[in-house]
PDB file of N, CA and C in Angstrom:
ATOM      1  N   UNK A   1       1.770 -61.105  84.089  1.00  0.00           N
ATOM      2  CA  UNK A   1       1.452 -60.565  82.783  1.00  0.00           C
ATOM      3  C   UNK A   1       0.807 -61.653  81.936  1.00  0.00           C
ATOM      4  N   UNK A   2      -0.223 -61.152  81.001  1.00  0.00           N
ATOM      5  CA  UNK A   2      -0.708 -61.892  79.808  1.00  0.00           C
ATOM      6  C   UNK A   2       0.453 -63.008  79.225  1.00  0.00           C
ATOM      7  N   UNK A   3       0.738 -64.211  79.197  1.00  0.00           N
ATOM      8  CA  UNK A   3       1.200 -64.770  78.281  1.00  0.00           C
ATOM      9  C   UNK A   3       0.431 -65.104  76.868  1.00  0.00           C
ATOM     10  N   UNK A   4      -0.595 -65.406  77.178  1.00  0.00           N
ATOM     11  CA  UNK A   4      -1.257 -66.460  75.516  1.00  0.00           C
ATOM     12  C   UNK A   4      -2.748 -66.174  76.095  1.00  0.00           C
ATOM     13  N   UNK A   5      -3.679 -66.043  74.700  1.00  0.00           N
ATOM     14  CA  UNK A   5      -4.980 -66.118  75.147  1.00  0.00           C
ATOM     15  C   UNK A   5      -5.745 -67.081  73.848  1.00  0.00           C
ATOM     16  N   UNK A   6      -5.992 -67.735  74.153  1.00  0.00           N
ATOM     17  CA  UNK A   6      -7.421 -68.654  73.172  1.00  0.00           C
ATOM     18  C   UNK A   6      -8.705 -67.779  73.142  1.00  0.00           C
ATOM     19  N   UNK A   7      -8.779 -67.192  71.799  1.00  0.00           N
ATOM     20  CA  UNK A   7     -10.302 -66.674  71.695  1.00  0.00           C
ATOM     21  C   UNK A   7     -11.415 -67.414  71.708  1.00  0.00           C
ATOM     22  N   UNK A   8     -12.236 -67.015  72.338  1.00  0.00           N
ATOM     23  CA  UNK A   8     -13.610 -67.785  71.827  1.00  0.00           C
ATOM     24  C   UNK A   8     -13.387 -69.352  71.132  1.00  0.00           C
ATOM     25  N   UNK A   9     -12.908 -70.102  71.821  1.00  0.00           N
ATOM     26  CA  UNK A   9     -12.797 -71.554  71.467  1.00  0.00           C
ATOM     27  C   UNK A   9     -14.002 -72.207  71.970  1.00  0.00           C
ATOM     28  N   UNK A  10     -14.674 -73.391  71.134  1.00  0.00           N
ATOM     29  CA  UNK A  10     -15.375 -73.544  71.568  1.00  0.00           C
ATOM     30  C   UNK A  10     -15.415 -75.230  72.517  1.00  0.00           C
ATOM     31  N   UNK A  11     -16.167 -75.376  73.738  1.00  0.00           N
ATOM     32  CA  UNK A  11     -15.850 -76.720  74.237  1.00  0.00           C
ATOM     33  C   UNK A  11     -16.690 -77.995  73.384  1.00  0.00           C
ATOM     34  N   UNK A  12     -15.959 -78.421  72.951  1.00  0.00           N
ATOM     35  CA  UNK A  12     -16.511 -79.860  72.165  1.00  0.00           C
ATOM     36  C   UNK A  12     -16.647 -80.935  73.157  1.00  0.00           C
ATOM     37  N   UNK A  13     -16.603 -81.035  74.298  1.00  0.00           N
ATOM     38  CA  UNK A  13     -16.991 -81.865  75.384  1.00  0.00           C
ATOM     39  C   UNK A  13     -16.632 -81.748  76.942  1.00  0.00           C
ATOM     40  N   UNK A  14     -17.272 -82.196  77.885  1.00  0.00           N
ATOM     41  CA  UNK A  14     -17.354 -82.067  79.064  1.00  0.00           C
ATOM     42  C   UNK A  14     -17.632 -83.464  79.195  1.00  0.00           C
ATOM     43  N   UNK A  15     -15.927 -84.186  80.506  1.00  0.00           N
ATOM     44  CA  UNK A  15     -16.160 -85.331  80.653  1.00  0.00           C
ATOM     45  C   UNK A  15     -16.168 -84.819  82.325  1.00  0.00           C
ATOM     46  N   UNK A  16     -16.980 -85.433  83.210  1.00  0.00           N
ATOM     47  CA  UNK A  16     -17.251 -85.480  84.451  1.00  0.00           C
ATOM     48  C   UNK A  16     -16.992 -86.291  85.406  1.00  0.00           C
ATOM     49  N   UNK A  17     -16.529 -87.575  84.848  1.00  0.00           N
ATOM     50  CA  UNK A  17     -15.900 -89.038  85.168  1.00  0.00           C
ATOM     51  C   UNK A  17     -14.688 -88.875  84.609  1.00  0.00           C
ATOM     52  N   UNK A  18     -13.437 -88.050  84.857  1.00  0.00           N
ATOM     53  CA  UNK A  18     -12.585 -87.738  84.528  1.00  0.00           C
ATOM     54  C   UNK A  18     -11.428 -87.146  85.335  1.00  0.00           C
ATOM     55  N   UNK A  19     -10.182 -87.048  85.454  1.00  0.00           N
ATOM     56  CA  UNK A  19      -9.186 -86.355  86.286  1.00  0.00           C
ATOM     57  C   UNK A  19      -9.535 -84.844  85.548  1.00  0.00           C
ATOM     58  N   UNK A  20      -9.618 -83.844  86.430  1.00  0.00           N
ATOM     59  CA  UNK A  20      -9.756 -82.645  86.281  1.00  0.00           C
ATOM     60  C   UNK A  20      -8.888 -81.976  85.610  1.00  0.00           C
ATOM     61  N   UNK A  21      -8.995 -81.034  84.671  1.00  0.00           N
ATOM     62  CA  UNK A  21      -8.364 -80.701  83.372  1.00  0.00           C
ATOM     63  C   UNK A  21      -9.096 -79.585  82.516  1.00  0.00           C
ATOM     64  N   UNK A  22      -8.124 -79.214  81.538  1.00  0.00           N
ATOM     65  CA  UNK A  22      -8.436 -78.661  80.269  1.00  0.00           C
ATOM     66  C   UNK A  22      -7.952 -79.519  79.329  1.00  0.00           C
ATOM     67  N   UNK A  23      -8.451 -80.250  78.092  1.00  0.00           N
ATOM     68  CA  UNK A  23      -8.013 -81.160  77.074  1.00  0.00           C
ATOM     69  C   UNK A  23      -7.864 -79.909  75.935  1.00  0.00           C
ATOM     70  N   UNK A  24      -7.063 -80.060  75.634  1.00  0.00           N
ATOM     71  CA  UNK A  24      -6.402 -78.720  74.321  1.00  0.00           C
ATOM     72  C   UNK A  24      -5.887 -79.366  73.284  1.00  0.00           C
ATOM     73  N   UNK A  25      -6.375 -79.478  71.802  1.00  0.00           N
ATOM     74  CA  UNK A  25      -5.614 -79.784  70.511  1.00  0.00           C
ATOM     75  C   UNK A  25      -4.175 -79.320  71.064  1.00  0.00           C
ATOM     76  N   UNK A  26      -3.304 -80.181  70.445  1.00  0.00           N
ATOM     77  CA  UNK A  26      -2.204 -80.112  70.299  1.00  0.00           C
ATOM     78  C   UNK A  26      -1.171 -78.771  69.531  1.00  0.00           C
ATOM     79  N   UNK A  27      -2.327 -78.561  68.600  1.00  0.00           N
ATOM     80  CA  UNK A  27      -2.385 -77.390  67.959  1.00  0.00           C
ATOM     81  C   UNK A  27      -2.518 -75.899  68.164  1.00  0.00           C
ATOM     82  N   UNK A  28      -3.536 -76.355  69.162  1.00  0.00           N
ATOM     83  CA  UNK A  28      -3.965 -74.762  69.732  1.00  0.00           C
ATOM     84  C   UNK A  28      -2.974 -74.441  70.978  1.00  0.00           C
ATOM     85  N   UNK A  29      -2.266 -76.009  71.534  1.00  0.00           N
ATOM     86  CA  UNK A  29      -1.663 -75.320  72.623  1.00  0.00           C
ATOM     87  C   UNK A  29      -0.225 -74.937  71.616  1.00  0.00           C
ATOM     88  N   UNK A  30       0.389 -75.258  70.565  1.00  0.00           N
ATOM     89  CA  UNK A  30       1.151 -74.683  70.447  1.00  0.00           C
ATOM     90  C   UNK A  30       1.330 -73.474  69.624  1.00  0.00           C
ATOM     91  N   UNK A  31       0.276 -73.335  68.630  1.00  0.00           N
ATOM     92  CA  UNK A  31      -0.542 -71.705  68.567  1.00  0.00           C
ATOM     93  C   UNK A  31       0.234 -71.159  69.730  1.00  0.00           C
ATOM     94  N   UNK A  32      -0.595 -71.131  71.110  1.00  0.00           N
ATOM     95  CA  UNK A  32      -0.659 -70.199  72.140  1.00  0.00           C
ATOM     96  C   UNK A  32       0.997 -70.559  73.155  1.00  0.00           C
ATOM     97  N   UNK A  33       1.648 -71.570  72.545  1.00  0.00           N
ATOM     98  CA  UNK A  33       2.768 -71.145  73.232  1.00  0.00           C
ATOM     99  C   UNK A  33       2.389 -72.109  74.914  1.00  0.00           C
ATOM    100  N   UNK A  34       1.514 -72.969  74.850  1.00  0.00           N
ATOM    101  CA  UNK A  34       1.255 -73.726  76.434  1.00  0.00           C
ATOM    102  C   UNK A  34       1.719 -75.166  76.450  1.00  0.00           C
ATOM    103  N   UNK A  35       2.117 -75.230  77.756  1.00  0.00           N
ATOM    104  CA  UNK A  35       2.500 -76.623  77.469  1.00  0.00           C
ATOM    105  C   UNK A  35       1.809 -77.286  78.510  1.00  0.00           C
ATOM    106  N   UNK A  36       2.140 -79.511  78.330  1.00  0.00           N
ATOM    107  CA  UNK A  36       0.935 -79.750  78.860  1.00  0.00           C
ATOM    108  C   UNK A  36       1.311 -79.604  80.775  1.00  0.00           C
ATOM    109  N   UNK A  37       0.054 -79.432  81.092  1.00  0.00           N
ATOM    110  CA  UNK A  37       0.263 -79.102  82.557  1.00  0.00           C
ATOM    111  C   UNK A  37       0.359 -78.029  83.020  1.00  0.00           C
ATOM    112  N   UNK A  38       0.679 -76.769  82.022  1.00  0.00           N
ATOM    113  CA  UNK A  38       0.592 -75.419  82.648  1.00  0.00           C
ATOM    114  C   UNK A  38      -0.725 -75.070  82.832  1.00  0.00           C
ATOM    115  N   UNK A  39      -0.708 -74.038  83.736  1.00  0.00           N
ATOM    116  CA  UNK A  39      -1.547 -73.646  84.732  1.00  0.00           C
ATOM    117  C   UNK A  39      -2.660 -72.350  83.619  1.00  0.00           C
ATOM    118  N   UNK A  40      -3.972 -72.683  83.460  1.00  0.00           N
ATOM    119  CA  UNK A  40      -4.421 -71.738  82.476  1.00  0.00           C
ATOM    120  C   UNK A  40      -6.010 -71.410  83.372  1.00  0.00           C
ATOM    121  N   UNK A  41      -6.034 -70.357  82.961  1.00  0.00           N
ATOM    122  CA  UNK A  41      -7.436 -69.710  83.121  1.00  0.00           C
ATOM    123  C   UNK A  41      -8.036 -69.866  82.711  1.00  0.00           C
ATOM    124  N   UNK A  42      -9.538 -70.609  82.743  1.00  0.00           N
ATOM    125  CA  UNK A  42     -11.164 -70.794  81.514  1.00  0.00           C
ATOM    126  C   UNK A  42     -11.851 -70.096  82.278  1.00  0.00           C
ATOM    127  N   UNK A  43     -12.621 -69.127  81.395  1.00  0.00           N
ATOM    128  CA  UNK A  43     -13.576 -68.222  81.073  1.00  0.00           C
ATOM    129  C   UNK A  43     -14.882 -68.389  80.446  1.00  0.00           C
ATOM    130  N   UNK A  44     -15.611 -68.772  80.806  1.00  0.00           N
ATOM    131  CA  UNK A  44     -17.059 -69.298  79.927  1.00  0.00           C
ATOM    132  C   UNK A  44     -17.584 -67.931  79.447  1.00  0.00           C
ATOM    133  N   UNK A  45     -17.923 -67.996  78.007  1.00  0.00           N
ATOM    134  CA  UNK A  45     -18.394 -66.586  77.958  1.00  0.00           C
ATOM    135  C   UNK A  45     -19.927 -66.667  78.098  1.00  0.00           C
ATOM    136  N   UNK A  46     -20.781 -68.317  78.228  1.00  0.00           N
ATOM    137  CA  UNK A  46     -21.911 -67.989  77.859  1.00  0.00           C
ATOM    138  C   UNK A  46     -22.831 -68.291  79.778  1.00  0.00           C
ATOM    139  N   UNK A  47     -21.885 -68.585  80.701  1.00  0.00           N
ATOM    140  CA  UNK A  47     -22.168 -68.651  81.983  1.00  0.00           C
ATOM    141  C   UNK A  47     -21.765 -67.382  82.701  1.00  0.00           C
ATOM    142  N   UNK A  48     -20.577 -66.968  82.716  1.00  0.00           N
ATOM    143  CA  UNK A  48     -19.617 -66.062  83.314  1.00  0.00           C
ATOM    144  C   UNK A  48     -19.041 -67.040  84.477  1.00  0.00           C
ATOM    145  N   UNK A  49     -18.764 -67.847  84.055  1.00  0.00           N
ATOM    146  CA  UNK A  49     -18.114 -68.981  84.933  1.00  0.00           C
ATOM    147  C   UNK A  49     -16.717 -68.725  84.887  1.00  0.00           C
ATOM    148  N   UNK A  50     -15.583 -68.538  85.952  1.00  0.00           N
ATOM    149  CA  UNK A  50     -13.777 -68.871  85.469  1.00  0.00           C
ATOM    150  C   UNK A  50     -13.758 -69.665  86.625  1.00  0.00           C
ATOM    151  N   UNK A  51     -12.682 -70.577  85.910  1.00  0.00           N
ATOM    152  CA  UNK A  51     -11.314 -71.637  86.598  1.00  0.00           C
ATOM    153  C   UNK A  51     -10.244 -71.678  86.410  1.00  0.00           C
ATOM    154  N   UNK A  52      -9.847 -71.962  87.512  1.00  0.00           N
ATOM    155  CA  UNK A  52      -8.303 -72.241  86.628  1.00  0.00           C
ATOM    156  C   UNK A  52      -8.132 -73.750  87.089  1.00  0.00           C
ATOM    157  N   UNK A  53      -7.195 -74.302  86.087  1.00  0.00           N
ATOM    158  CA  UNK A  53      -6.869 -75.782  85.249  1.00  0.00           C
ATOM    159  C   UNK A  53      -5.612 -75.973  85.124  1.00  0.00           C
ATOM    160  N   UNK A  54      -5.521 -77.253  84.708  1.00  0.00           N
ATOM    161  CA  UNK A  54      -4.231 -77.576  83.762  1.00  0.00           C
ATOM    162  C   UNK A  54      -4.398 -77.743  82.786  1.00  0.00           C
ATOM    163  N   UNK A  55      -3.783 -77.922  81.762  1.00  0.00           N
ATOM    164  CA  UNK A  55      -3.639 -78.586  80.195  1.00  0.00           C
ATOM    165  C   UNK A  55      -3.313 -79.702  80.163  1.00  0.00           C
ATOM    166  N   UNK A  56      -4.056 -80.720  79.680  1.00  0.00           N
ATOM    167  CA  UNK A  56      -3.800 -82.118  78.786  1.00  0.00           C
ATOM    168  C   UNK A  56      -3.527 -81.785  77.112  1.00  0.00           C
ATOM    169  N   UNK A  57      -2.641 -82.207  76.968  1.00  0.00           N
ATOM    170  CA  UNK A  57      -2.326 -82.287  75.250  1.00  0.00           C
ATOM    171  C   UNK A  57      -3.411 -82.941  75.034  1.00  0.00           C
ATOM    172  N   UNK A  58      -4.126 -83.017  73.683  1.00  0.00           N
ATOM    173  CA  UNK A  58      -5.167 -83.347  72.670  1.00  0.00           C
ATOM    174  C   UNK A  58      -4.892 -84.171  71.843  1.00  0.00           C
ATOM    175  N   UNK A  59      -5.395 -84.717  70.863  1.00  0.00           N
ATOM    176  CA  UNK A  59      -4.529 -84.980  69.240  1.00  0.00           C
ATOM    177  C   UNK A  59      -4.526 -84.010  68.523  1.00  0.00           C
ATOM    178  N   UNK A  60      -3.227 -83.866  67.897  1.00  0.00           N
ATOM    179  CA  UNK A  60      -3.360 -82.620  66.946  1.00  0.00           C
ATOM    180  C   UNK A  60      -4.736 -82.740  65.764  1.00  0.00           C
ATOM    181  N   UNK A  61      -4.631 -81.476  65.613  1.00  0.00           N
ATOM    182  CA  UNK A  61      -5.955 -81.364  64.549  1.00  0.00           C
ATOM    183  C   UNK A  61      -7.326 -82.017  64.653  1.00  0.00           C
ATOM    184  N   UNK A  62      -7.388 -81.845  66.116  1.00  0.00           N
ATOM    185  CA  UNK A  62      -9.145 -82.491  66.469  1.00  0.00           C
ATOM    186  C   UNK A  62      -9.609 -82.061  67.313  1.00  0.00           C
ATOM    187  N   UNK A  63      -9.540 -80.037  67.434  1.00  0.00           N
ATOM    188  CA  UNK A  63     -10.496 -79.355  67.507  1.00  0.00           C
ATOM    189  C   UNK A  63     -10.379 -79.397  68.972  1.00  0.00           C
ATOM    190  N   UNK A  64     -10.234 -80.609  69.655  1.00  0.00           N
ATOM    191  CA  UNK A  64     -10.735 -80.911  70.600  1.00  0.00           C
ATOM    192  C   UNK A  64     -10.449 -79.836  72.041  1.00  0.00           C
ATOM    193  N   UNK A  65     -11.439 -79.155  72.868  1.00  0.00           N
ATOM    194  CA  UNK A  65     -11.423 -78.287  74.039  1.00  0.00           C
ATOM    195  C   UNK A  65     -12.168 -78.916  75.014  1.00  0.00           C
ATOM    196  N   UNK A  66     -11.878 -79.743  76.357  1.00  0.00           N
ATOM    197  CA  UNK A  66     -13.054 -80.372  76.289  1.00  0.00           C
ATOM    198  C   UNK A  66     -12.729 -79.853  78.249  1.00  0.00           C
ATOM    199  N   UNK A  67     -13.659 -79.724  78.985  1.00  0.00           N
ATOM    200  CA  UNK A  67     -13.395 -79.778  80.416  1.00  0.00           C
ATOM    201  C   UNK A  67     -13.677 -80.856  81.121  1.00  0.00           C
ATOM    202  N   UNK A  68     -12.886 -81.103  82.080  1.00  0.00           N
ATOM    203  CA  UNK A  68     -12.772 -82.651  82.351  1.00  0.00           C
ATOM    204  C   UNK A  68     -12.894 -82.578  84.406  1.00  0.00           C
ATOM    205  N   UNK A  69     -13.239 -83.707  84.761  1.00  0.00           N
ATOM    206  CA  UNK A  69     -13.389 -83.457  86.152  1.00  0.00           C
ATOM    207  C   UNK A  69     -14.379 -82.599  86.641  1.00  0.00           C
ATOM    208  N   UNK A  70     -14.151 -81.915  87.979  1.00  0.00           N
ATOM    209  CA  UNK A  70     -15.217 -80.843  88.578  1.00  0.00           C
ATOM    210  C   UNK A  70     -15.628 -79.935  87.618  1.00  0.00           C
ATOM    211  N   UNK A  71     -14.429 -79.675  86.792  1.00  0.00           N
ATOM    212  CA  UNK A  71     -14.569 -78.435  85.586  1.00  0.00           C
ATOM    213  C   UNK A  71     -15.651 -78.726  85.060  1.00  0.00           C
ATOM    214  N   UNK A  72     -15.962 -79.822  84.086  1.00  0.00           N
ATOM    215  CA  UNK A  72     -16.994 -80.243  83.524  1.00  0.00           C
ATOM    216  C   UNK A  72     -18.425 -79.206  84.093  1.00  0.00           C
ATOM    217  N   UNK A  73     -18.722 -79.057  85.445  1.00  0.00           N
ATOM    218  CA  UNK A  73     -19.624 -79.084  85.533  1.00  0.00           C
ATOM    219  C   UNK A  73     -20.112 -76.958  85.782  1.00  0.00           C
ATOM    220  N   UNK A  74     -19.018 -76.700  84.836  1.00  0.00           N
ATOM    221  CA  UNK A  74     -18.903 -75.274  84.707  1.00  0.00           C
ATOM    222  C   UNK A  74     -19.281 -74.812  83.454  1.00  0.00           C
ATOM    223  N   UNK A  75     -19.453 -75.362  82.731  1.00  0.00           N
ATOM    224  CA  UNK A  75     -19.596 -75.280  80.965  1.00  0.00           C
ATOM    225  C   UNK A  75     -20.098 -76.429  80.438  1.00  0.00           C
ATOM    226  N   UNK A  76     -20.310 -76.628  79.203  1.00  0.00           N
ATOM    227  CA  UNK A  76     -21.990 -77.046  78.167  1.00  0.00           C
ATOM    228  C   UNK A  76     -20.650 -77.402  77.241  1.00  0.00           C
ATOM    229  N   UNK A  77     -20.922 -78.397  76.218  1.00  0.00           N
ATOM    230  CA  UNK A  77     -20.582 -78.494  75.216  1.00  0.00           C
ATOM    231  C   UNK A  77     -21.539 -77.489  74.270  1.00  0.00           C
ATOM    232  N   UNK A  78     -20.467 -76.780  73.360  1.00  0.00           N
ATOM    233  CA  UNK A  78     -20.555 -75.673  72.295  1.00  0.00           C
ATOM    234  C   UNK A  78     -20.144 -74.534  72.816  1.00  0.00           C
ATOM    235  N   UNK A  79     -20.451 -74.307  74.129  1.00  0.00           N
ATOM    236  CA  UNK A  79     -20.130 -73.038  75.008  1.00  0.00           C
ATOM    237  C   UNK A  79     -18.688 -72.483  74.732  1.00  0.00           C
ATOM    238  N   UNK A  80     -19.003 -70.994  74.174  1.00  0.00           N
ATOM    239  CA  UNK A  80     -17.278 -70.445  73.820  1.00  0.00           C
ATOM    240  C   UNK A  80     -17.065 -70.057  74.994  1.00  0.00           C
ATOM    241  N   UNK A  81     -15.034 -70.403  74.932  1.00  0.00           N
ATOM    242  CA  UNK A  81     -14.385 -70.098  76.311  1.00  0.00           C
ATOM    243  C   UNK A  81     -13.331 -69.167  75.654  1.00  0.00           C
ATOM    244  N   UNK A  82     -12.976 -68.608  76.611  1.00  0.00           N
ATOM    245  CA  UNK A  82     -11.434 -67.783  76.666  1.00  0.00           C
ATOM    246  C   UNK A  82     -10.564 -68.780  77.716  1.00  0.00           C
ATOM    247  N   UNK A  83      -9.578 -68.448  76.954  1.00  0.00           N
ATOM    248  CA  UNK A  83      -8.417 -69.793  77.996  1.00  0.00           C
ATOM    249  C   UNK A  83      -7.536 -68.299  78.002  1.00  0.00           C
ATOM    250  N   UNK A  84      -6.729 -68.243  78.773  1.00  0.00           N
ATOM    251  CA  UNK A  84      -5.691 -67.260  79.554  1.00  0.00           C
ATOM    252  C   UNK A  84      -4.419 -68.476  80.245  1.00  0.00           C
ATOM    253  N   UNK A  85      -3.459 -67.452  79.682  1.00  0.00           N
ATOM    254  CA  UNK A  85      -2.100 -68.437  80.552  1.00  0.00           C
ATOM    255  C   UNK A  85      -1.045 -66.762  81.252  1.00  0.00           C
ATOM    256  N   UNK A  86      -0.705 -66.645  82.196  1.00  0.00           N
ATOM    257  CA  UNK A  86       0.087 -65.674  82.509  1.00  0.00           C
ATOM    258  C   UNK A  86       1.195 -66.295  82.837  1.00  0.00           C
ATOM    259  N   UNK A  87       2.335 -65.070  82.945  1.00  0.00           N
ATOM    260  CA  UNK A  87       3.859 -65.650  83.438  1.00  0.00           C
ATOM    261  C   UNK A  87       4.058 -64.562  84.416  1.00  0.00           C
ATOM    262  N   UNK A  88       5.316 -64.781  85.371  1.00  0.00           N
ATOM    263  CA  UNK A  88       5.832 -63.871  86.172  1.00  0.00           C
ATOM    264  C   UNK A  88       6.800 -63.302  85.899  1.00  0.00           C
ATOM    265  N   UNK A  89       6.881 -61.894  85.585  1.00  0.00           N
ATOM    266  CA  UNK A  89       8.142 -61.224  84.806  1.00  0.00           C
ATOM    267  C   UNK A  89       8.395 -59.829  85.543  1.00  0.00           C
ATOM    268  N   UNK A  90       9.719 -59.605  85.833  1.00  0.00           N
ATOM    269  CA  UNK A  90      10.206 -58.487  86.701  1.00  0.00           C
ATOM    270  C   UNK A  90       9.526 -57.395  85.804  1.00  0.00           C
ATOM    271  N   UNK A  91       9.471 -55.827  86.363  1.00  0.00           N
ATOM    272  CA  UNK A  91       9.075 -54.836  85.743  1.00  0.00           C
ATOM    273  C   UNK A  91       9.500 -54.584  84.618  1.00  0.00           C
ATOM    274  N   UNK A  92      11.351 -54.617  84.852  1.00  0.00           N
ATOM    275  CA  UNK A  92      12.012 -54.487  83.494  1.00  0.00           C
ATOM    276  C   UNK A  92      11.817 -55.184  82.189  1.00  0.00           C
ATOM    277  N   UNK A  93      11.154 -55.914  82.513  1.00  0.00           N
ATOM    278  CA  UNK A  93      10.870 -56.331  81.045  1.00  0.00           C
ATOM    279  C   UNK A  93       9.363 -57.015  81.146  1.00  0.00           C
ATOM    280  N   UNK A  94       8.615 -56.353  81.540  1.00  0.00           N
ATOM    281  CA  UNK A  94       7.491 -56.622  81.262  1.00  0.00           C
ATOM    282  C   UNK A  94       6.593 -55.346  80.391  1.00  0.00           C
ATOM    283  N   UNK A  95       7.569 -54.429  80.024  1.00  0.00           N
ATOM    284  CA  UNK A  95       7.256 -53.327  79.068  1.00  0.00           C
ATOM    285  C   UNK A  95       7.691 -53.838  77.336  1.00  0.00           C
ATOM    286  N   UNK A  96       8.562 -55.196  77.003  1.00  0.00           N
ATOM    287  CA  UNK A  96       8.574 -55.272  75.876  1.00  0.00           C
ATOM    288  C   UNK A  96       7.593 -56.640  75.480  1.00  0.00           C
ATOM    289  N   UNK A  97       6.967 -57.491  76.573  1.00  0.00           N
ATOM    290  CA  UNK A  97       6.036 -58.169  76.177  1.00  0.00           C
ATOM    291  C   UNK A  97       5.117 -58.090  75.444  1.00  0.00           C
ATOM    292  N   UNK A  98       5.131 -58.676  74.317  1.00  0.00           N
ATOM    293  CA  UNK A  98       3.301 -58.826  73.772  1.00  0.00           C
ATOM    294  C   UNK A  98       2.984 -60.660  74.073  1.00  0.00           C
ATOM    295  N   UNK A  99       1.555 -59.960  74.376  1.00  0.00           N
ATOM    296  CA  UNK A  99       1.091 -61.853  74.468  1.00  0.00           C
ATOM    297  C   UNK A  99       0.769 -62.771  72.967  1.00  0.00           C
ATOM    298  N   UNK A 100       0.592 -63.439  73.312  1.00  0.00           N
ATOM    299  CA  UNK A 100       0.096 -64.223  71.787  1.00  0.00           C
ATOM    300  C   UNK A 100      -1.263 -64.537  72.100  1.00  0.00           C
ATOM    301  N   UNK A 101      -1.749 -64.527  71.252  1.00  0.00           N
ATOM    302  CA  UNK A 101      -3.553 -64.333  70.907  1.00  0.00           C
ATOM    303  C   UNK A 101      -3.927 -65.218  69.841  1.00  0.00           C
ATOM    304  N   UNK A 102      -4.917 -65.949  69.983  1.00  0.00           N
ATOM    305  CA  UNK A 102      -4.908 -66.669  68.646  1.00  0.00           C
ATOM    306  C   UNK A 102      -6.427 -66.834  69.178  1.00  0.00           C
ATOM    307  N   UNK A 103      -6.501 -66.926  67.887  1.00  0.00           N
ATOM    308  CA  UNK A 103      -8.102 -66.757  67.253  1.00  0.00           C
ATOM    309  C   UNK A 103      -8.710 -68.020  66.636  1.00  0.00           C
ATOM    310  N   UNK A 104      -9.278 -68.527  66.666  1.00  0.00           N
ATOM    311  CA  UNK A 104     -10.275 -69.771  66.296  1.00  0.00           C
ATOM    312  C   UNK A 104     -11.615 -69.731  65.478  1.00  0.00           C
ATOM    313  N   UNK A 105     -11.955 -70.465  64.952  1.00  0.00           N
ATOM    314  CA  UNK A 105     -13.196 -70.547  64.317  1.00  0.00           C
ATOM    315  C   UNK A 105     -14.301 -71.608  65.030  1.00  0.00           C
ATOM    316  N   UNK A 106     -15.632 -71.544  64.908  1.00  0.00           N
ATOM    317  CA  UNK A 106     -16.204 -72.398  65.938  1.00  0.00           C
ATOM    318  C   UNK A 106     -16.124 -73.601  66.026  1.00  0.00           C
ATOM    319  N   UNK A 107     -15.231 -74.664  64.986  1.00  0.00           N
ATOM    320  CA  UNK A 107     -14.548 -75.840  65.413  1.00  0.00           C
ATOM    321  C   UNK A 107     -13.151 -76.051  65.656  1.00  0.00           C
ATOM    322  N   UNK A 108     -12.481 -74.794  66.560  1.00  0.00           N
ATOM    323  CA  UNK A 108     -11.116 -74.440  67.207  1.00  0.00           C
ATOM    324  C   UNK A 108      -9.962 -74.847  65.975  1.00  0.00           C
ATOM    325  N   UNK A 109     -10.810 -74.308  64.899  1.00  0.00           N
ATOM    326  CA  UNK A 109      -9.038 -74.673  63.723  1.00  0.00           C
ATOM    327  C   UNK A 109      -8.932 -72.293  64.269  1.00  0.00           C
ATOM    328  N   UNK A 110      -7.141 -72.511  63.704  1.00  0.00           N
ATOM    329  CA  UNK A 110      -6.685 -71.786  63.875  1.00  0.00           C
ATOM    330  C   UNK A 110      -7.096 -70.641  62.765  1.00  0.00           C
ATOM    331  N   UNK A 111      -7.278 -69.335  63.380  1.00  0.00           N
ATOM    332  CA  UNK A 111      -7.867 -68.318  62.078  1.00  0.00           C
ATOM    333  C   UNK A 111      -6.602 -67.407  61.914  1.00  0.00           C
ATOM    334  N   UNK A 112      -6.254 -66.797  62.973  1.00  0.00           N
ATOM    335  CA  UNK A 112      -4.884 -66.526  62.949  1.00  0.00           C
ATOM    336  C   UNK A 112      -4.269 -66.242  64.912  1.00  0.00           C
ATOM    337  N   UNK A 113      -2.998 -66.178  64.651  1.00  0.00           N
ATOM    338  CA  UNK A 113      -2.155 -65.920  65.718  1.00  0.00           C
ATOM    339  C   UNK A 113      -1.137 -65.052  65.863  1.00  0.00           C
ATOM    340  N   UNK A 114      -1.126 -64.238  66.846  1.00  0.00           N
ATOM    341  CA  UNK A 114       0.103 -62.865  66.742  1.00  0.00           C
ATOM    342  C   UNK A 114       0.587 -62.808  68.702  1.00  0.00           C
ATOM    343  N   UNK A 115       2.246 -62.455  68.581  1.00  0.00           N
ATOM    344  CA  UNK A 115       3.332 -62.709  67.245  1.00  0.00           C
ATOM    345  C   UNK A 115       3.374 -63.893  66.505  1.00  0.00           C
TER     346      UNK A 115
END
């Protein structure tokens, strides 16, 4: 099931000489409820490129989305992504889940987040 989704965030850098990764503000991963090292989905919206990654914590409040390693070479700096995180949850209670969603502006400050 859906855990957390990052809207349209945008990547502020692509390092290529790097251990392979997602670099995430500190902020946005805790917006979305991720922690560092969990396992997340990137979505390029302007390639139709997906991967899946890990999370590196960021510094808080510096925007920063950046793909790192092989990733790098899947996405552009400015390029908006969707990040996706799922969990594994028996049937029974995968009927009272809602995911958390959080929304960004095009330098990844927070616009809003639900729940």
């Amino acid at each position: 099931m859906l855990k957390s989704k990052i809207h349209r965030a945008t990547l502020t850098e692509v390092n290529l000489d790097y251990e392979g990764s997602i670099t995430i503000d500190r902020r946005l991963m805790e917006a979305a409820d991720l922690l560092p090292g969990e396992q997340v989905h990137v979505l390029n919206i302007n390639n139709g490129e997906r991967l899946i990654t890990y999370v590196i914590e960021g510094p808080p409040d510096s925007g920063v989305v950046a793909l790192n390693g092989a990733a790098a070479r899947l996405g552009a700096k400015g390029d908006p992504v969707i990040i996706l995180s799922y969990w594994v949850v028996d049937d029974g209670s995968s009927k009272g889940i809602t995911p958390r969603i959080v929304h960004v502006d095009k330098q990844n400050r927070i616009l809003s987040a639900t729940p």
